[in-house]
PDB file of N, CA and C in Angstrom:
ATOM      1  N   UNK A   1     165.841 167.653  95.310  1.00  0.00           N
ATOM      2  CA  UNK A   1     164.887 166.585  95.046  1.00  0.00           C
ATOM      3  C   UNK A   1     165.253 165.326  95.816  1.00  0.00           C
ATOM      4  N   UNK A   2     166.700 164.810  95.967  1.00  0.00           N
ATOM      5  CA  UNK A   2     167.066 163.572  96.802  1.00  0.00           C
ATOM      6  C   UNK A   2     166.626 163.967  98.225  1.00  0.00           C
ATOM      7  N   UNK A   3     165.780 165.054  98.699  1.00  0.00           N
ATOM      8  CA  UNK A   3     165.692 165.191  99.635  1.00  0.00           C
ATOM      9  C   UNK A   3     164.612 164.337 100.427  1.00  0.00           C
ATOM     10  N   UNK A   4     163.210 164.852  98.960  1.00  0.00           N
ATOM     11  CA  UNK A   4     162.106 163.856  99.265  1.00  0.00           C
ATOM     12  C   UNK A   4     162.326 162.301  99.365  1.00  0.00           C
ATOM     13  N   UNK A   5     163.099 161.611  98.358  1.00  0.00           N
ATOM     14  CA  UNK A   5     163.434 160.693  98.502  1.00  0.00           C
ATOM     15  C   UNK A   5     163.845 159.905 100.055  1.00  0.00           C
ATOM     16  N   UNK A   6     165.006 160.299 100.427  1.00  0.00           N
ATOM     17  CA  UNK A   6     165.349 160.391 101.910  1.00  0.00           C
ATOM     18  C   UNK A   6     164.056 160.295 103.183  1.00  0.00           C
ATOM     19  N   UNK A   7     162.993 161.550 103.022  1.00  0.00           N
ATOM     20  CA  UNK A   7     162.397 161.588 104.464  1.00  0.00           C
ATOM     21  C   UNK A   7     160.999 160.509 103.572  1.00  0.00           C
ATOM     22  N   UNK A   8     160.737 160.005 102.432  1.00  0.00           N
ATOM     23  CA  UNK A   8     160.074 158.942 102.080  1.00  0.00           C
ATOM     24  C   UNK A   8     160.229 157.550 102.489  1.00  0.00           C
ATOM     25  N   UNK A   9     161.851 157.644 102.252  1.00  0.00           N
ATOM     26  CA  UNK A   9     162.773 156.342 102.771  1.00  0.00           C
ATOM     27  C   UNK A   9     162.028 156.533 104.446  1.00  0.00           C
ATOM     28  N   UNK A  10     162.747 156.985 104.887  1.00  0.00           N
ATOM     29  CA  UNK A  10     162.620 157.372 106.589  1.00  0.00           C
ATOM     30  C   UNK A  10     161.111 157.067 106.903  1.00  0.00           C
ATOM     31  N   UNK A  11     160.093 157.273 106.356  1.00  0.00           N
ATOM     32  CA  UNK A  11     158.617 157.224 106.789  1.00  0.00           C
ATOM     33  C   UNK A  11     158.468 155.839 106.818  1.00  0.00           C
ATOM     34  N   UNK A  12     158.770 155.051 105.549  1.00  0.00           N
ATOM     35  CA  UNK A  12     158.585 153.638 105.563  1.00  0.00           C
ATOM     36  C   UNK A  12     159.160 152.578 106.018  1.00  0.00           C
ATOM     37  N   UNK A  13     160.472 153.005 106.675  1.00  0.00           N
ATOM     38  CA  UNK A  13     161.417 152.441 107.788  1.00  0.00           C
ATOM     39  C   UNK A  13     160.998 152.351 108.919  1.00  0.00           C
ATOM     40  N   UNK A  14     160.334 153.656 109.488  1.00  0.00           N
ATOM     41  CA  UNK A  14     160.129 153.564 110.371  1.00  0.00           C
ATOM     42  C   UNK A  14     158.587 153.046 110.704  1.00  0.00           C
ATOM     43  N   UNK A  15     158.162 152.901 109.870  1.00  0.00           N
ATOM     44  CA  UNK A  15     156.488 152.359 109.523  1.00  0.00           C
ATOM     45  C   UNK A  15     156.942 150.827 109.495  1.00  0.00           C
ATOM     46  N   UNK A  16     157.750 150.398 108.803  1.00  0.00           N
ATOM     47  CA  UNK A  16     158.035 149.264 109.383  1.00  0.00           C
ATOM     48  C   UNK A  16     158.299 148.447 109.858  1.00  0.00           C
ATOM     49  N   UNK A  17     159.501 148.975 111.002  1.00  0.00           N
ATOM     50  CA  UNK A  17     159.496 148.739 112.371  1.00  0.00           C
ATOM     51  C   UNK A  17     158.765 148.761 113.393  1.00  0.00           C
ATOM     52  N   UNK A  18     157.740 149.803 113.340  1.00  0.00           N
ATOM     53  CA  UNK A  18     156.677 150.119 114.000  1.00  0.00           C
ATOM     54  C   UNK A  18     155.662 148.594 113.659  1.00  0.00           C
ATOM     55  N   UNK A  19     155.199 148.512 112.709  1.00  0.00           N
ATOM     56  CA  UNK A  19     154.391 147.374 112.109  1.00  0.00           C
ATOM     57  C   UNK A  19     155.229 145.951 112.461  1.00  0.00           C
ATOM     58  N   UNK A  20     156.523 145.317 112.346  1.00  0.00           N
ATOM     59  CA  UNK A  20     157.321 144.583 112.769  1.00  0.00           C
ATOM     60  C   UNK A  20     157.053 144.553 114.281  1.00  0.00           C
ATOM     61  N   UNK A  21     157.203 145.787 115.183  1.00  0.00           N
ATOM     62  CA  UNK A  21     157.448 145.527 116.331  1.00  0.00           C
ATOM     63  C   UNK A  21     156.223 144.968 117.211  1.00  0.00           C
ATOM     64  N   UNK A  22     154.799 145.429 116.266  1.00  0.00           N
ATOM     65  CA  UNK A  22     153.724 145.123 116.606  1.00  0.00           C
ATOM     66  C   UNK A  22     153.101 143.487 116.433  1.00  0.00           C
ATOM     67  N   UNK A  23     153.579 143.518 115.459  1.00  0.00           N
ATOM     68  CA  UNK A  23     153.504 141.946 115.065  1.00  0.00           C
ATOM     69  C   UNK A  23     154.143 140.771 115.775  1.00  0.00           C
ATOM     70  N   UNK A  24     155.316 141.210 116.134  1.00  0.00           N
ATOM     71  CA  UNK A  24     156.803 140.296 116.678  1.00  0.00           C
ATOM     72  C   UNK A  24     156.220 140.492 117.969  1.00  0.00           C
ATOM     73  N   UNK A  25     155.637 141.275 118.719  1.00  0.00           N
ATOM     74  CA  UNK A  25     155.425 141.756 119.939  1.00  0.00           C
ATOM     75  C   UNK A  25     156.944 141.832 120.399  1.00  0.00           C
ATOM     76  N   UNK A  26     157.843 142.697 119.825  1.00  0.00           N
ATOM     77  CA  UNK A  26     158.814 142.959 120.540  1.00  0.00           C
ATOM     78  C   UNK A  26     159.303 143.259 121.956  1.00  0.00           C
ATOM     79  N   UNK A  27     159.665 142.899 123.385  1.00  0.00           N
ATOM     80  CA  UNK A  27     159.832 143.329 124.370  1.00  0.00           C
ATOM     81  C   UNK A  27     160.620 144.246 124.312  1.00  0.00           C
ATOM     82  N   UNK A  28     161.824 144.372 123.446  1.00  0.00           N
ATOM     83  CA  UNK A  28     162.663 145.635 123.808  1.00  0.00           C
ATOM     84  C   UNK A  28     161.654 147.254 123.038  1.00  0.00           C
ATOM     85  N   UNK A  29     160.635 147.280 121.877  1.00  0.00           N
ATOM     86  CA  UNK A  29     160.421 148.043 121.811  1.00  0.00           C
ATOM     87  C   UNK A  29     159.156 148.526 122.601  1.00  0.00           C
ATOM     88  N   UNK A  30     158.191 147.369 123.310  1.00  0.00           N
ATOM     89  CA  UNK A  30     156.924 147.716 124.119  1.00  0.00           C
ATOM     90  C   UNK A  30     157.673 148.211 125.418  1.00  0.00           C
ATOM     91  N   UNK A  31     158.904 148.336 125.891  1.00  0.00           N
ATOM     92  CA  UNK A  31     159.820 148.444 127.447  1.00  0.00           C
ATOM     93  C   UNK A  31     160.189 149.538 127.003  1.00  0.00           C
ATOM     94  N   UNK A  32     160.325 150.252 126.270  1.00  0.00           N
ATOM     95  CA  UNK A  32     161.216 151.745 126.076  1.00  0.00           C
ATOM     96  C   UNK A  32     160.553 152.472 126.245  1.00  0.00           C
ATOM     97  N   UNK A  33     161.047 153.442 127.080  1.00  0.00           N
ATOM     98  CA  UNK A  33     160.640 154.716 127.598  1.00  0.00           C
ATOM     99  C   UNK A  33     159.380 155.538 127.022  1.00  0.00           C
ATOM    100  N   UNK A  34     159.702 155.631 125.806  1.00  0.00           N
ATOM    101  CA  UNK A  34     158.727 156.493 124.870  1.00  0.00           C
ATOM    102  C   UNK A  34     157.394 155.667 124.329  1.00  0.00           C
ATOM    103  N   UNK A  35     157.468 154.258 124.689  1.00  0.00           N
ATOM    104  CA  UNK A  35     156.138 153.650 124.469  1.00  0.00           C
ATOM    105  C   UNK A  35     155.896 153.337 125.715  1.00  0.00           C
ATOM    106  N   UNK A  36     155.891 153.394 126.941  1.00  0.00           N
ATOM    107  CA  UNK A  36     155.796 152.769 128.437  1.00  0.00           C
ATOM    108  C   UNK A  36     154.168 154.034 128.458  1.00  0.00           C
ATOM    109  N   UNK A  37     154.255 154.992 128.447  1.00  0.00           N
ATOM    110  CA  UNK A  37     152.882 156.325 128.391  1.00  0.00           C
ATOM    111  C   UNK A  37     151.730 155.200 127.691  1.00  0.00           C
ATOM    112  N   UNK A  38     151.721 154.703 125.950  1.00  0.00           N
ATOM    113  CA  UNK A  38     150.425 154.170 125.346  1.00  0.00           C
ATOM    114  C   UNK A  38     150.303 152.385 126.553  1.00  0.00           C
ATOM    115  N   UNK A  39     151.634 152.112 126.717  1.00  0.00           N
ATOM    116  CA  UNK A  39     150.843 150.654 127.402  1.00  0.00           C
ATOM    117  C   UNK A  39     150.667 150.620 128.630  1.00  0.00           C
ATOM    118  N   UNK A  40     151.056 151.387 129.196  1.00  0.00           N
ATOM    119  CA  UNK A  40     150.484 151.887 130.806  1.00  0.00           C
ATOM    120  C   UNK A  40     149.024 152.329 130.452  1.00  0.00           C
ATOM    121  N   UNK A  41     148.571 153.050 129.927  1.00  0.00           N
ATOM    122  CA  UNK A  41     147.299 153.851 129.548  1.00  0.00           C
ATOM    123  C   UNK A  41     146.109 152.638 129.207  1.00  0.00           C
ATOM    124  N   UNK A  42     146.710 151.814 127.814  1.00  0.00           N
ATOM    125  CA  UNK A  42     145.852 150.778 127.374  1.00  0.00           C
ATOM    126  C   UNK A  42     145.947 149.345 127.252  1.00  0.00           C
ATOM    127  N   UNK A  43     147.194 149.042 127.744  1.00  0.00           N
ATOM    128  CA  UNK A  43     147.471 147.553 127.684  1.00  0.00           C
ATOM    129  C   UNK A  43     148.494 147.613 126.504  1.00  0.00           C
ATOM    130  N   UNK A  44     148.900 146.152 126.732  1.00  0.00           N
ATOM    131  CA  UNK A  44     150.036 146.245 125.725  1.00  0.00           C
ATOM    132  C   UNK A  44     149.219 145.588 124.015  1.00  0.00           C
ATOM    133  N   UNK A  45     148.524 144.657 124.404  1.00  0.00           N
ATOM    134  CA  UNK A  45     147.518 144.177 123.338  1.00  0.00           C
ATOM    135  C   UNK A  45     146.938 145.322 122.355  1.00  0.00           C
ATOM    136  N   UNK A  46     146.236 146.734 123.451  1.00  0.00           N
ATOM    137  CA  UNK A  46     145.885 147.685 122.059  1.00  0.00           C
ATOM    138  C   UNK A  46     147.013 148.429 122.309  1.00  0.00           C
ATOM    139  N   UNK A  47     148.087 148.633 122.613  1.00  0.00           N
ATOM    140  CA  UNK A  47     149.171 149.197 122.322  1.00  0.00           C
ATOM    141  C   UNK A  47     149.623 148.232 121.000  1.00  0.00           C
ATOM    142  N   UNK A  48     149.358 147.296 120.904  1.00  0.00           N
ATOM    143  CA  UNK A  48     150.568 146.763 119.683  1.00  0.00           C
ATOM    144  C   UNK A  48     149.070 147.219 118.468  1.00  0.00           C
ATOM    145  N   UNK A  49     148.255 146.981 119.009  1.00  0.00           N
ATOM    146  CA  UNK A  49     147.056 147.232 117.502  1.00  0.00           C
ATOM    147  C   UNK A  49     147.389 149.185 117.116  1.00  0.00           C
ATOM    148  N   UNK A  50     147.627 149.678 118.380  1.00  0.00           N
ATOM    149  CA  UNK A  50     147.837 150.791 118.248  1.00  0.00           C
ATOM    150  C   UNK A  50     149.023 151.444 117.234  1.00  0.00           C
ATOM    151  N   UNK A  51     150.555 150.841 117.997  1.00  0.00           N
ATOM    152  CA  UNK A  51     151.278 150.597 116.633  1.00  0.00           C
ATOM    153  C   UNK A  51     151.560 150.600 115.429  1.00  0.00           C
ATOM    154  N   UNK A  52     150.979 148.787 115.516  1.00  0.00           N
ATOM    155  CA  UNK A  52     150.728 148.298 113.987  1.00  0.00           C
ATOM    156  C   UNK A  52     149.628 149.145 113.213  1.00  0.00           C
ATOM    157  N   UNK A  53     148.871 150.199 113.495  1.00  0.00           N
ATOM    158  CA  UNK A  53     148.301 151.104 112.978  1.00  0.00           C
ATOM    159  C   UNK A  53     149.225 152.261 112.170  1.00  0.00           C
ATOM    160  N   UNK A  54     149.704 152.620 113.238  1.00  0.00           N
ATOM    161  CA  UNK A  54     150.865 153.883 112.855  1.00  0.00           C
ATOM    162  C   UNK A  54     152.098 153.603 112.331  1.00  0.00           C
ATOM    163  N   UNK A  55     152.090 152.289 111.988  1.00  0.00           N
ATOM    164  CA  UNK A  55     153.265 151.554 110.937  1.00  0.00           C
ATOM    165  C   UNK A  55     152.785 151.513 109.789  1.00  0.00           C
ATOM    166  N   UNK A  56     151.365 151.040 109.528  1.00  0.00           N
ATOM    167  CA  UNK A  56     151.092 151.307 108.426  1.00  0.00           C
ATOM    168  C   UNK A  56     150.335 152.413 108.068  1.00  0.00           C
ATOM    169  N   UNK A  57     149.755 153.483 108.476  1.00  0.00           N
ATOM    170  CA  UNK A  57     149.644 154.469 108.331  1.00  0.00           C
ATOM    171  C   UNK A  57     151.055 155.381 107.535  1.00  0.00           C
ATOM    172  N   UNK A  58     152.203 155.166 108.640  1.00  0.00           N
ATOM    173  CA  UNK A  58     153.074 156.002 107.925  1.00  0.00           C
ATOM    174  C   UNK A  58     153.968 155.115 106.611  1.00  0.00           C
ATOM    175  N   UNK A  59     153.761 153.458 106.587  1.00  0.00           N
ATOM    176  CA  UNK A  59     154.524 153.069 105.464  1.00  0.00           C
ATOM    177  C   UNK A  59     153.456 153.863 104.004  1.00  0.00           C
ATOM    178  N   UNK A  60     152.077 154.071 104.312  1.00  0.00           N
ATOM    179  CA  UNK A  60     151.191 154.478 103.502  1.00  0.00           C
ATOM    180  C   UNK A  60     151.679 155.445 102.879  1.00  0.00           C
ATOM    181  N   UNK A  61     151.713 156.267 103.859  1.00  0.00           N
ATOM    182  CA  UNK A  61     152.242 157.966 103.635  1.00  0.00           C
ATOM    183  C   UNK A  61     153.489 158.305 102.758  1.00  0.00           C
ATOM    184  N   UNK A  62     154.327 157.526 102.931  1.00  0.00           N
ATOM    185  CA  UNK A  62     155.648 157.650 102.637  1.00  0.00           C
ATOM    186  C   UNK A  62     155.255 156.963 100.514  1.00  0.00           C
ATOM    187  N   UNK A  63     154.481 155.992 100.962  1.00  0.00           N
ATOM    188  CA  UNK A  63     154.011 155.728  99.151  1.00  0.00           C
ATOM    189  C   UNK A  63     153.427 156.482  98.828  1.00  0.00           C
ATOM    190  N   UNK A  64     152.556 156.925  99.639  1.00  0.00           N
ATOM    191  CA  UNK A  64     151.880 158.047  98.615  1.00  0.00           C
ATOM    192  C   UNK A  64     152.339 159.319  97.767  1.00  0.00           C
ATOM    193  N   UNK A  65     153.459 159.800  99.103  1.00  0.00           N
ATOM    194  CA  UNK A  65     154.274 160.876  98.397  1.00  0.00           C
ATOM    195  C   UNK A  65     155.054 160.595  97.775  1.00  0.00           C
ATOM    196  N   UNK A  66     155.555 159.246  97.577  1.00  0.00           N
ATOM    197  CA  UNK A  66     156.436 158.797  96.591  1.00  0.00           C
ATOM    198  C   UNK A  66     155.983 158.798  95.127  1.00  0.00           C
ATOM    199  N   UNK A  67     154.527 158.360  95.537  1.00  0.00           N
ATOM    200  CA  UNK A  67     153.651 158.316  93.513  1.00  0.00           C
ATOM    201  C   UNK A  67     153.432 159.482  93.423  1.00  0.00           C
ATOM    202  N   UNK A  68     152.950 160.430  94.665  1.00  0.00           N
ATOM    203  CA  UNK A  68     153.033 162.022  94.188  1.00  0.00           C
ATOM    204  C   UNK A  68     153.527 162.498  93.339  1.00  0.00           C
ATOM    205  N   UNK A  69     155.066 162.344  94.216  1.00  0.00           N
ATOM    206  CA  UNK A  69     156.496 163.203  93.530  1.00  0.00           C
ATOM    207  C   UNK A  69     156.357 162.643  91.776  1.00  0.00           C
ATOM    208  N   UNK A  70     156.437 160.953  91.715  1.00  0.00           N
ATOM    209  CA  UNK A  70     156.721 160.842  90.413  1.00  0.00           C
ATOM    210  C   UNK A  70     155.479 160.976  89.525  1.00  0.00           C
ATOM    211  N   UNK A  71     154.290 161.514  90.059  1.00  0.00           N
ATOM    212  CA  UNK A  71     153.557 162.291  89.346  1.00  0.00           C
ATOM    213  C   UNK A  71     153.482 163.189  88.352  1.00  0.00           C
ATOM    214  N   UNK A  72     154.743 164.326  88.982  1.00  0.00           N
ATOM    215  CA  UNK A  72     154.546 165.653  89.047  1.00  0.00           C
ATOM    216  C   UNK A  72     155.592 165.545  88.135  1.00  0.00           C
ATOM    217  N   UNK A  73     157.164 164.578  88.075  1.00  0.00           N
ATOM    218  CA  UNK A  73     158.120 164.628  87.477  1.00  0.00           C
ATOM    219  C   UNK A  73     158.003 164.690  85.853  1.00  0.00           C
TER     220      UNK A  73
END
């Protein structure tokens, strides 16, 4: 069971860095390798809306399965 806990933690960490980095307009995270593909493609402007989407998308996710789990408990 501490398992769900863990990759819940992990969803909303990383949802909120994602959402942080979009907001802050971070240079070190819009310059890294693995986001250089969305802001080459669309700009960095809907790259950060792009982001800040999938930050909160996954901080979402990570609550939801959290009220799931203690649903079911």
């Amino acid at each position: 069971m501490g398992v769900h806990y863990f990759i819940q933690a992990l969803f909303v960490l990383v949802g909120l860095l994602s959402l942080l980095a979009a907001i802050c307009n971070w240079n070190w995270f819009f310059t890294a390798k693995n986001t250089q593909f969305i802001v080459r493609n669309v700009g960095r402007k809907q790259a950060r809306w792009f982001y800040a989407l999938i930050g909160f998308l996954m901080i979402a996710t990570g609550v939801f399965f959290f009220l799931s789990i203690q649903g079911t408990v």
